[in-house]
Each structure stands twice: as C-alpha cells, then as structure tokens.
N, C-alpha and C. Protein backbone atom coordinates (compact mmCIF):
# COMPACT_ATOMS: atom_id res chain seq x y z
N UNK A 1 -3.73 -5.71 -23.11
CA UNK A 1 -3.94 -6.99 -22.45
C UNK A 1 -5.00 -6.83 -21.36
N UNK A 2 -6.19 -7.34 -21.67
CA UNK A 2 -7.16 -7.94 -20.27
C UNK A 2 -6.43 -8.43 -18.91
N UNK A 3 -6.91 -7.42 -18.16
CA UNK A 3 -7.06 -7.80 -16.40
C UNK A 3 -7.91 -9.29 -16.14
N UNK A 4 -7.06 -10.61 -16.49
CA UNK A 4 -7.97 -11.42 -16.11
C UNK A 4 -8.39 -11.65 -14.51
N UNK A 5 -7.83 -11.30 -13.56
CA UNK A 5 -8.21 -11.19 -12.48
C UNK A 5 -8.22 -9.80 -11.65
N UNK A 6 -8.44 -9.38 -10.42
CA UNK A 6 -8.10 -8.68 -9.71
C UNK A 6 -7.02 -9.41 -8.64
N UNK A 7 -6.06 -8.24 -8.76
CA UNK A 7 -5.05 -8.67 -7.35
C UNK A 7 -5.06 -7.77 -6.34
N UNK A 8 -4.35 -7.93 -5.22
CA UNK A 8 -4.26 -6.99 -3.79
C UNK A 8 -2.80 -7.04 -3.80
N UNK A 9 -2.23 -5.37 -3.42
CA UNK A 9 -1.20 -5.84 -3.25
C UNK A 9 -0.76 -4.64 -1.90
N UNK A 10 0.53 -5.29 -1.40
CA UNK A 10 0.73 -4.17 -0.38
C UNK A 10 2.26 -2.96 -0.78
N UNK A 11 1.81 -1.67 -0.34
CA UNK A 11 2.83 -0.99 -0.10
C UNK A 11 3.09 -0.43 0.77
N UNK A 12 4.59 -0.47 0.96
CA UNK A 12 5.51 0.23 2.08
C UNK A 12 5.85 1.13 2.31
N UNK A 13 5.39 2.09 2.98
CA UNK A 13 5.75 3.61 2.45
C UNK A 13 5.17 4.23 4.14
N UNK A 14 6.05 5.17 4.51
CA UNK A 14 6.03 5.91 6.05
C UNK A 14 4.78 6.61 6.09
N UNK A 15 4.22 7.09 6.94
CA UNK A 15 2.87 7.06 6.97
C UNK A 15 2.57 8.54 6.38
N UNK A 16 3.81 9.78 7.23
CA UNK A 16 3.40 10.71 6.73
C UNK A 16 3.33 10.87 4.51
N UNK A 17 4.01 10.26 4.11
CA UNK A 17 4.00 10.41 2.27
C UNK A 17 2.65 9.14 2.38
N UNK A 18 2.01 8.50 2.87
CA UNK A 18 0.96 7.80 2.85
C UNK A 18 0.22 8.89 2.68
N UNK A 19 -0.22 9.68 3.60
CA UNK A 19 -1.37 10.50 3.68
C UNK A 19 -0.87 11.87 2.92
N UNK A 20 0.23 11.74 2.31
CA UNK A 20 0.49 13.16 1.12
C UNK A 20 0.06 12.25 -0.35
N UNK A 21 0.15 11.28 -0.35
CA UNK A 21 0.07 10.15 -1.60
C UNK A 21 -1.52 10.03 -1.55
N UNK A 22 -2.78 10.05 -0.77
CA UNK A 22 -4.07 10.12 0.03
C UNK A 22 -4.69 11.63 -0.77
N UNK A 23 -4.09 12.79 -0.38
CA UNK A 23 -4.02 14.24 -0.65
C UNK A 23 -3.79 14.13 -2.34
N UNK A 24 -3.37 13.35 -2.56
CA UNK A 24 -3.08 13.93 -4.20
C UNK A 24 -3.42 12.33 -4.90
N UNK A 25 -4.33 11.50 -4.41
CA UNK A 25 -4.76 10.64 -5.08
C UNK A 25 -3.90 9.62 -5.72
N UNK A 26 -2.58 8.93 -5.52
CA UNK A 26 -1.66 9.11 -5.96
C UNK A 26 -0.94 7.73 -5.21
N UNK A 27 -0.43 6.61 -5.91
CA UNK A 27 0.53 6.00 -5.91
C UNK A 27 1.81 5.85 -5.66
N UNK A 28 3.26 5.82 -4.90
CA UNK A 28 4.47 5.83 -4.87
C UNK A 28 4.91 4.18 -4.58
N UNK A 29 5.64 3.65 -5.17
CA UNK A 29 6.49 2.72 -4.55
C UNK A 29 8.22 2.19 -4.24
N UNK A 30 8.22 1.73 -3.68
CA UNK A 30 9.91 1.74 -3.73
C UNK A 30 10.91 3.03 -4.72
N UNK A 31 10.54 4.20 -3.13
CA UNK A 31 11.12 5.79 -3.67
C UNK A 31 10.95 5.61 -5.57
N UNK A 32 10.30 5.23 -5.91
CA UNK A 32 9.48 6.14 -6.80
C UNK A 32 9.70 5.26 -8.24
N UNK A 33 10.45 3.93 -8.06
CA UNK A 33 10.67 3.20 -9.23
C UNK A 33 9.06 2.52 -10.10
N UNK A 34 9.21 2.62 -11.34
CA UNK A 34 8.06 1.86 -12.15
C UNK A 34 7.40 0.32 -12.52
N UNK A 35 8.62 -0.22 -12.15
CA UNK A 35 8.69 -1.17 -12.05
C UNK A 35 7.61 -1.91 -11.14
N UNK A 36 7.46 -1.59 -9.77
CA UNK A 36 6.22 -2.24 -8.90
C UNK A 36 5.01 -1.96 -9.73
N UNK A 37 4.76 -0.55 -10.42
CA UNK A 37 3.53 0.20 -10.36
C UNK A 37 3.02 -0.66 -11.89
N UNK A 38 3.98 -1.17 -12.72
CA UNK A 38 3.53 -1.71 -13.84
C UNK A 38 2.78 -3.16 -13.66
N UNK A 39 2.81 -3.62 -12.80
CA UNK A 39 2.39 -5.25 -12.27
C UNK A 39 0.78 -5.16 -11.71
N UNK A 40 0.56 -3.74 -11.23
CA UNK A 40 -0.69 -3.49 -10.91
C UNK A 40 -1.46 -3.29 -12.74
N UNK A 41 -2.60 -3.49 -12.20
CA UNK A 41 -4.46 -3.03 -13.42
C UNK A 41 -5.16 -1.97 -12.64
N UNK A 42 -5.90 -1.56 -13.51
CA UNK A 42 -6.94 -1.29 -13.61
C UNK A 42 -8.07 -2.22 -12.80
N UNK A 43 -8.49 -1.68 -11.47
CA UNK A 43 -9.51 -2.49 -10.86
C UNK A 43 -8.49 -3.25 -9.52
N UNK A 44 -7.20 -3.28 -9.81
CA UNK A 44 -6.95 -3.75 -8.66
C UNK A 44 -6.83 -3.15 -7.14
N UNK A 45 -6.79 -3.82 -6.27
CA UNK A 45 -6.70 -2.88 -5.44
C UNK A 45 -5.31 -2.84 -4.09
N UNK A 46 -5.18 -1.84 -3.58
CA UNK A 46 -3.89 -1.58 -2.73
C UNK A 46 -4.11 -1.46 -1.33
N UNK A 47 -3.39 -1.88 -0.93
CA UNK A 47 -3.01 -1.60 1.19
C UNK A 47 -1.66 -0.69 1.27
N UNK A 48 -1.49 0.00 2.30
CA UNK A 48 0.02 0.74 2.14
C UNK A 48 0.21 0.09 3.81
N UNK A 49 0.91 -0.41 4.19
CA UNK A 49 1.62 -0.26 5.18
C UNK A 49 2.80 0.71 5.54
N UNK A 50 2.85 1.08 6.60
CA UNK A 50 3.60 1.88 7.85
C UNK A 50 4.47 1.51 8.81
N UNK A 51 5.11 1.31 8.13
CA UNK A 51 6.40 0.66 9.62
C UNK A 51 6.64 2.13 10.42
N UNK A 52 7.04 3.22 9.63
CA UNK A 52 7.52 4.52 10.17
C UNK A 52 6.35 5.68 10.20
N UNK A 53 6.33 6.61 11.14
CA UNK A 53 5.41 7.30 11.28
C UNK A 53 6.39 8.00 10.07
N UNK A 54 7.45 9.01 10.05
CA UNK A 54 7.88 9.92 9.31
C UNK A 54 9.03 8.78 8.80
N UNK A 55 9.72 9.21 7.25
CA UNK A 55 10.41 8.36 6.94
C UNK A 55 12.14 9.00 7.38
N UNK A 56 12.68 8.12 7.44
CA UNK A 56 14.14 8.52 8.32
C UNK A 56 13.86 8.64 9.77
N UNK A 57 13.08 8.47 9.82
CA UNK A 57 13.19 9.17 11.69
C UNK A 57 12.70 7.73 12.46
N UNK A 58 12.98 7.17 13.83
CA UNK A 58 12.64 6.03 14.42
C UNK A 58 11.44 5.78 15.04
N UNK A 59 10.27 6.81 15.15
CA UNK A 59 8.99 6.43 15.38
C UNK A 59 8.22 5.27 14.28
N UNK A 60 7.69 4.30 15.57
CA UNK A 60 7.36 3.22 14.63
C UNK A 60 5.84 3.77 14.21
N UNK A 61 5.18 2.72 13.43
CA UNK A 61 3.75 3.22 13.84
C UNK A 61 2.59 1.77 13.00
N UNK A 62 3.40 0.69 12.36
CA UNK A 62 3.43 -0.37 12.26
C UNK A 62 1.90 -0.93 12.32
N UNK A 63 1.08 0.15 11.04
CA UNK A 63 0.21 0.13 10.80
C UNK A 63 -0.12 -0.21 9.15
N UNK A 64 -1.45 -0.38 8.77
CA UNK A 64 -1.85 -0.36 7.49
C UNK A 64 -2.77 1.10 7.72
N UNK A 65 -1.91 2.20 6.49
CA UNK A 65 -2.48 3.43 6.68
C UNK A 65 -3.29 4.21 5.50
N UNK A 66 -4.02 2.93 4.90
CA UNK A 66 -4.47 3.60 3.68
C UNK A 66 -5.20 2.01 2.39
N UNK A 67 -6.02 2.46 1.87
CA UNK A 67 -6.75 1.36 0.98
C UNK A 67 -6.91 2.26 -0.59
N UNK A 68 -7.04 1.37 -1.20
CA UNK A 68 -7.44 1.86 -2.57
C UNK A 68 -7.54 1.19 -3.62
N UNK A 69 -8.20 1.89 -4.81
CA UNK A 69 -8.22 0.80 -6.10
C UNK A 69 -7.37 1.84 -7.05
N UNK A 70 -6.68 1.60 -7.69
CA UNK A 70 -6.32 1.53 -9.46
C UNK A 70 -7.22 2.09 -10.11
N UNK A 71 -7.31 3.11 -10.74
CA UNK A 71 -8.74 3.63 -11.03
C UNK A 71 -7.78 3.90 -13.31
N UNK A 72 -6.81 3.22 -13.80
CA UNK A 72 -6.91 3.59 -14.64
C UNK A 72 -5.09 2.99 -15.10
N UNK A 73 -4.71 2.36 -16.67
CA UNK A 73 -3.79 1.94 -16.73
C UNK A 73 -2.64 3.02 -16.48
N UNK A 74 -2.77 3.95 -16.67
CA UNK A 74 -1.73 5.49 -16.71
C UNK A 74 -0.21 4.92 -15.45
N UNK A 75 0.72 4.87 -15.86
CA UNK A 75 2.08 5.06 -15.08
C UNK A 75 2.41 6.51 -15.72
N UNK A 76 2.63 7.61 -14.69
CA UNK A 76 3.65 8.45 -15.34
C UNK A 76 4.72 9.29 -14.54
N UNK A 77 5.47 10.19 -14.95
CA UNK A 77 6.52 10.51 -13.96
C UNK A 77 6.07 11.80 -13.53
N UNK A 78 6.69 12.94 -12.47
CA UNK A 78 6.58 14.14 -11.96
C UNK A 78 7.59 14.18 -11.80
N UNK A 79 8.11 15.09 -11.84
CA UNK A 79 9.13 16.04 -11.28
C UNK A 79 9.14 16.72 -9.83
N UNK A 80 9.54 16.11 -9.02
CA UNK A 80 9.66 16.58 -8.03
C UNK A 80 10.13 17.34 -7.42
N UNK A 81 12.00 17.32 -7.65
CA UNK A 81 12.80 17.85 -7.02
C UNK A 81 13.61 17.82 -8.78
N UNK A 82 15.14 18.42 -8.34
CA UNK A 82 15.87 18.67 -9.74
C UNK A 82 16.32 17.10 -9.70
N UNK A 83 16.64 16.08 -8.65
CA UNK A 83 17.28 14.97 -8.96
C UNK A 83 16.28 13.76 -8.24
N UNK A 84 14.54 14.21 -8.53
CA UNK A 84 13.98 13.32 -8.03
C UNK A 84 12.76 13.46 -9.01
N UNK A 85 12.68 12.20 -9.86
CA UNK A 85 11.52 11.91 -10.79
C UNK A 85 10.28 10.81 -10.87
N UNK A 86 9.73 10.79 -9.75
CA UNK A 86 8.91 9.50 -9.46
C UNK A 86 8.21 9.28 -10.19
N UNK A 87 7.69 7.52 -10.84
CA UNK A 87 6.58 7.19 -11.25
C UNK A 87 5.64 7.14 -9.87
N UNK A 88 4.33 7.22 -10.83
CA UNK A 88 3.23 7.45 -10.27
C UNK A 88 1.91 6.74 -10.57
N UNK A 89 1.22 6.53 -9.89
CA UNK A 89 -0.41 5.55 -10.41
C UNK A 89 -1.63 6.55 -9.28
N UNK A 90 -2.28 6.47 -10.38
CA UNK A 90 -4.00 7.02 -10.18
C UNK A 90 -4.27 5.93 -9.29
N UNK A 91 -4.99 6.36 -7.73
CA UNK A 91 -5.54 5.78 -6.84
C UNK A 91 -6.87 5.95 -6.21
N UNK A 92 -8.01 5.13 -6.57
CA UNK A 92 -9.26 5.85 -5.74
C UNK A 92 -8.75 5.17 -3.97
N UNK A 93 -8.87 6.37 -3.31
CA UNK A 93 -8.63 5.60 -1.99
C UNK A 93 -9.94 6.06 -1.43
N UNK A 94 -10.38 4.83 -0.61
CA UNK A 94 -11.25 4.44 0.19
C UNK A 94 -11.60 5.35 1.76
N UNK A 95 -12.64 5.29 2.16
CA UNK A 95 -12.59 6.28 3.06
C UNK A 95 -11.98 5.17 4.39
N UNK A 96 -11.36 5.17 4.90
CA UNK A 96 -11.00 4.25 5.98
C UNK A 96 -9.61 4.69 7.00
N UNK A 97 -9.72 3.65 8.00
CA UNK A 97 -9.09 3.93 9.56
C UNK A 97 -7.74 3.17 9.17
N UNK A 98 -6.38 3.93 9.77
CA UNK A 98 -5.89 3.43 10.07
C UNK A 98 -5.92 2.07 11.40
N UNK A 99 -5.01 1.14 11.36
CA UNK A 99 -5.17 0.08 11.67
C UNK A 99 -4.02 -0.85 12.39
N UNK A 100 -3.33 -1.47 13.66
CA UNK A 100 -2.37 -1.70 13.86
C UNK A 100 -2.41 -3.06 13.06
N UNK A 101 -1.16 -3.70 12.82
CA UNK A 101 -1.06 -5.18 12.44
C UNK A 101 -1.29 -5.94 13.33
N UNK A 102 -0.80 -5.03 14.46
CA UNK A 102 0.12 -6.29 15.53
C UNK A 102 -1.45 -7.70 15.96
N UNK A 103 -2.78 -7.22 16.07
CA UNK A 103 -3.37 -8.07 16.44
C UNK A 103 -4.16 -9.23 14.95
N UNK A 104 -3.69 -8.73 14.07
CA UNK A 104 -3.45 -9.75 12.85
C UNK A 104 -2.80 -10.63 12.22
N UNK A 105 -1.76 -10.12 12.65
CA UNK A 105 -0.44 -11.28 12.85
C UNK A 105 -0.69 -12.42 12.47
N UNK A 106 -1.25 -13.34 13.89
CA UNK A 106 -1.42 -14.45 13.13
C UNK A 106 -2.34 -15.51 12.40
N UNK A 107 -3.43 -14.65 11.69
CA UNK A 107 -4.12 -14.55 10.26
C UNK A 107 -3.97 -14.21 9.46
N UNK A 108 -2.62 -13.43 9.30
CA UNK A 108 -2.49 -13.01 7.63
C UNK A 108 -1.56 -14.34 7.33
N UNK A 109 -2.19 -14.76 6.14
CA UNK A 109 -1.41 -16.02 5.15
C UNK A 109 -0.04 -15.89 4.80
N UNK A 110 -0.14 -14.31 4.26
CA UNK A 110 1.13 -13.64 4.19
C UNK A 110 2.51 -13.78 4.98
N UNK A 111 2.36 -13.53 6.28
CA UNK A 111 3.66 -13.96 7.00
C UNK A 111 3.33 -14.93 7.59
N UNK A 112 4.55 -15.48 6.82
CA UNK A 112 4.72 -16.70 7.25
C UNK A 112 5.28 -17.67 8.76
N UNK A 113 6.32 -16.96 8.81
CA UNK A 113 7.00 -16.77 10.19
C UNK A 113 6.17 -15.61 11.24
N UNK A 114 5.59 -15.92 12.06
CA UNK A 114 5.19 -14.88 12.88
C UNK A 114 5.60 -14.29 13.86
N UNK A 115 7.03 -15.22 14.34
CA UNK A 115 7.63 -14.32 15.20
C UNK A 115 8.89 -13.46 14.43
N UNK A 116 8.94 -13.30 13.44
CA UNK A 116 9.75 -12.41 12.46
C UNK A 116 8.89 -11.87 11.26
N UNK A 117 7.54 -11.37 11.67
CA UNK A 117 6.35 -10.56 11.12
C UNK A 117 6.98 -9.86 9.69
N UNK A 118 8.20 -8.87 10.28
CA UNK A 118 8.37 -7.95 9.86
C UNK A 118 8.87 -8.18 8.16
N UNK A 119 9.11 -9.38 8.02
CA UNK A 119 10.19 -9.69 7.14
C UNK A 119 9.70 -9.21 5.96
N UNK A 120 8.50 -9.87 5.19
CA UNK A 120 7.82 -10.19 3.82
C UNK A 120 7.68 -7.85 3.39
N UNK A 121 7.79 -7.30 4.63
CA UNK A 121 7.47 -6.16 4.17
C UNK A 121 8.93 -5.18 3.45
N UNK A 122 10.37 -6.06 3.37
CA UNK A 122 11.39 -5.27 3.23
C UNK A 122 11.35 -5.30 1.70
N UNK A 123 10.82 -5.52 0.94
CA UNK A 123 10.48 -5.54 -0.28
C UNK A 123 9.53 -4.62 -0.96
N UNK A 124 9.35 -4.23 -0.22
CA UNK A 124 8.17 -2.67 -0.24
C UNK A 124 7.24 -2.57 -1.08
N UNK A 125 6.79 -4.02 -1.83
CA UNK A 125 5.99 -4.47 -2.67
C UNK A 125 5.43 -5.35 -2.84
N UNK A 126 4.45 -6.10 -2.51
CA UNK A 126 4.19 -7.14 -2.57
C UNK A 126 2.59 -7.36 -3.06
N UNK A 127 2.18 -8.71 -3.81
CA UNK A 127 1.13 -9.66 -3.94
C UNK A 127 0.61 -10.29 -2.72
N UNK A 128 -0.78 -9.72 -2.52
CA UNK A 128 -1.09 -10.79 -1.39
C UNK A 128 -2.37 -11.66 -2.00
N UNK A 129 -3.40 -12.32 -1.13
CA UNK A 129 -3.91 -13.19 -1.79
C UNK A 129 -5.46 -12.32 -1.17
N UNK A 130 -6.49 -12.70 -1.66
CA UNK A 130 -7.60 -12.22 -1.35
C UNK A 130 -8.32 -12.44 0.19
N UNK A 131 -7.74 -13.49 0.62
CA UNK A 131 -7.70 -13.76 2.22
C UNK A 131 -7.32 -13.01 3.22
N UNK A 132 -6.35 -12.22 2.83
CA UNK A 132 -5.35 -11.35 3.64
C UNK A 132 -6.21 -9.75 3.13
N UNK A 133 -6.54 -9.58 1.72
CA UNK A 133 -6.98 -8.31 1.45
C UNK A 133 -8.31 -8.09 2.28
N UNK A 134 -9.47 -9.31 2.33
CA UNK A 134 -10.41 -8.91 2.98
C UNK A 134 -10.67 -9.19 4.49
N UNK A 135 -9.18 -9.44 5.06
CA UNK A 135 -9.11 -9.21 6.89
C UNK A 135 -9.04 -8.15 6.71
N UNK A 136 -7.54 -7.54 6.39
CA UNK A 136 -7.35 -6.29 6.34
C UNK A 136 -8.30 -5.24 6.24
N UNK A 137 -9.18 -5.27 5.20
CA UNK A 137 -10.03 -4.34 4.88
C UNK A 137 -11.20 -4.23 5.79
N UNK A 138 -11.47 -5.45 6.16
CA UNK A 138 -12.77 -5.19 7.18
C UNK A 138 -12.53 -4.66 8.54
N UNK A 139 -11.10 -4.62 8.42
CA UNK A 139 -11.34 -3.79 10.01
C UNK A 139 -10.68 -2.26 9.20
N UNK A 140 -10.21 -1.77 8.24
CA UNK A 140 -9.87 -0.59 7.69
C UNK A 140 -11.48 0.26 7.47
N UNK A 141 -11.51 -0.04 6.61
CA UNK A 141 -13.15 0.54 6.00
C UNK A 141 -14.05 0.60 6.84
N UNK A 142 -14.18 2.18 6.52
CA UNK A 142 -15.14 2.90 7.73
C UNK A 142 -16.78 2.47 6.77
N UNK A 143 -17.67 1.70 7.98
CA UNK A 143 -19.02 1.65 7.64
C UNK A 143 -20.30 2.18 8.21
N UNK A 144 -21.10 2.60 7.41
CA UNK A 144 -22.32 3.61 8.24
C UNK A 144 -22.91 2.11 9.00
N UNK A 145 -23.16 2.75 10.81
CA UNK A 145 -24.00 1.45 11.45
C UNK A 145 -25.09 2.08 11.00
C-alpha cells in the first residue's frame, strides 16, 4: 500500500533510551509494542518527547529530545533481555537540539487544554498535524548561519 501522505507523529520515551534509541538508529514505542510502529511509512517523520530525564526515576526534563524520519517499511523484534522482546523501526535522526516545551505551549494545536499540557502525551503515541511538526522542528534543527 502507497504512503499517500506524510504524517508527524510524537513519541514518549525518557530521554536517557531517547539518546540510546539516537546511538542505534532505532525506534521504541510504548515499552516496545508494534502496534504504534505499524501506523508509521516510509518518509514519515518523528518527535520523541521527554517528560523524564531517566525512566523510573522523578527528574523531569519535559523536553522534545530527538527528530527523525522512517527511513524504510521494516518492523522487527530484538531480543533484549530473556523476558524483553521489542519491536523496532529504522530511524534517520536529524542532527538537532534538544528543546523545552514549556515556551510552546500555547502554539501547539495539539494541546488542547493548556493549563493541563501534559495530558495528550499519556498515550505515548500520537498523530500530530504538520503545524505542530514544523514549530517544533524549527527551533530543534541545528542550522549552519
């Protein structure tokens, strides 16, 4: 089936497995189910947000920590651990800055409610619209002056 469009979408994921997911080119979503990763194409592209600097632990850090495209249809699993088998997606990630939300707030289309920001992200997956992908990105993406 043809990619008739490109979509943006966001994921939720603690910052440190952001930048191990960065290191190995590499996709995770909602601890490791296939289900998110099948809704993405080829050509589309990704945001990861950061609520947590490390995951389990209470440092916030309530950033967007990472950009990328889909570089290929492939879902597949690894073996991680003996009782941990994540799907996985091929990611070209972008050279770019982490980024706080907090002064985007209220321009992303996305949340809706802005004094309860946090909400739209407990889903650890989401569709956003191309409005929201190219705020985001223009202050992410590092450019030669």
């Amino acid at each position: 089936m043809k990619n008739e469009a490109v979509k943006y979408w966001i994921i939720v994921a603690s910052k440190d497995h952001v930048k191990n997911g960065i290191a190995q080119g590499i996709a995770q979503s909602c601890h490791g189910k296939a289900s998110p990763l099948k809704r993405m194409h080829k050509g589309d592209f990704i945001i990861y947000y950061s609520g947590k600097q490390v995951m389990g632990q209470p440092q916030t850090c309530q950033e967007f920590t990472a950009i990328g495209r889909v570089v290929d249809e492939l879902i597949y699993e690894v073996q991680v651990s003996e009782d941990f088998c994540p799907s996985r997606r091929n990611i070209e990630f972008l050279p770019s800055k982490d980024i706080s939300i907090l002064p985007l707030i209220a321009e992303l289309n996305f949340i809706q409610h802005k004094k309860s920001w946090g909400y739209p992200f407990r889903f650890g997956f989401f569709e956003i619209k191309r409005h929201d992908f190219e705020l985001i990105s223009s202050r992410m993406l590092k450019r030669d002056a």
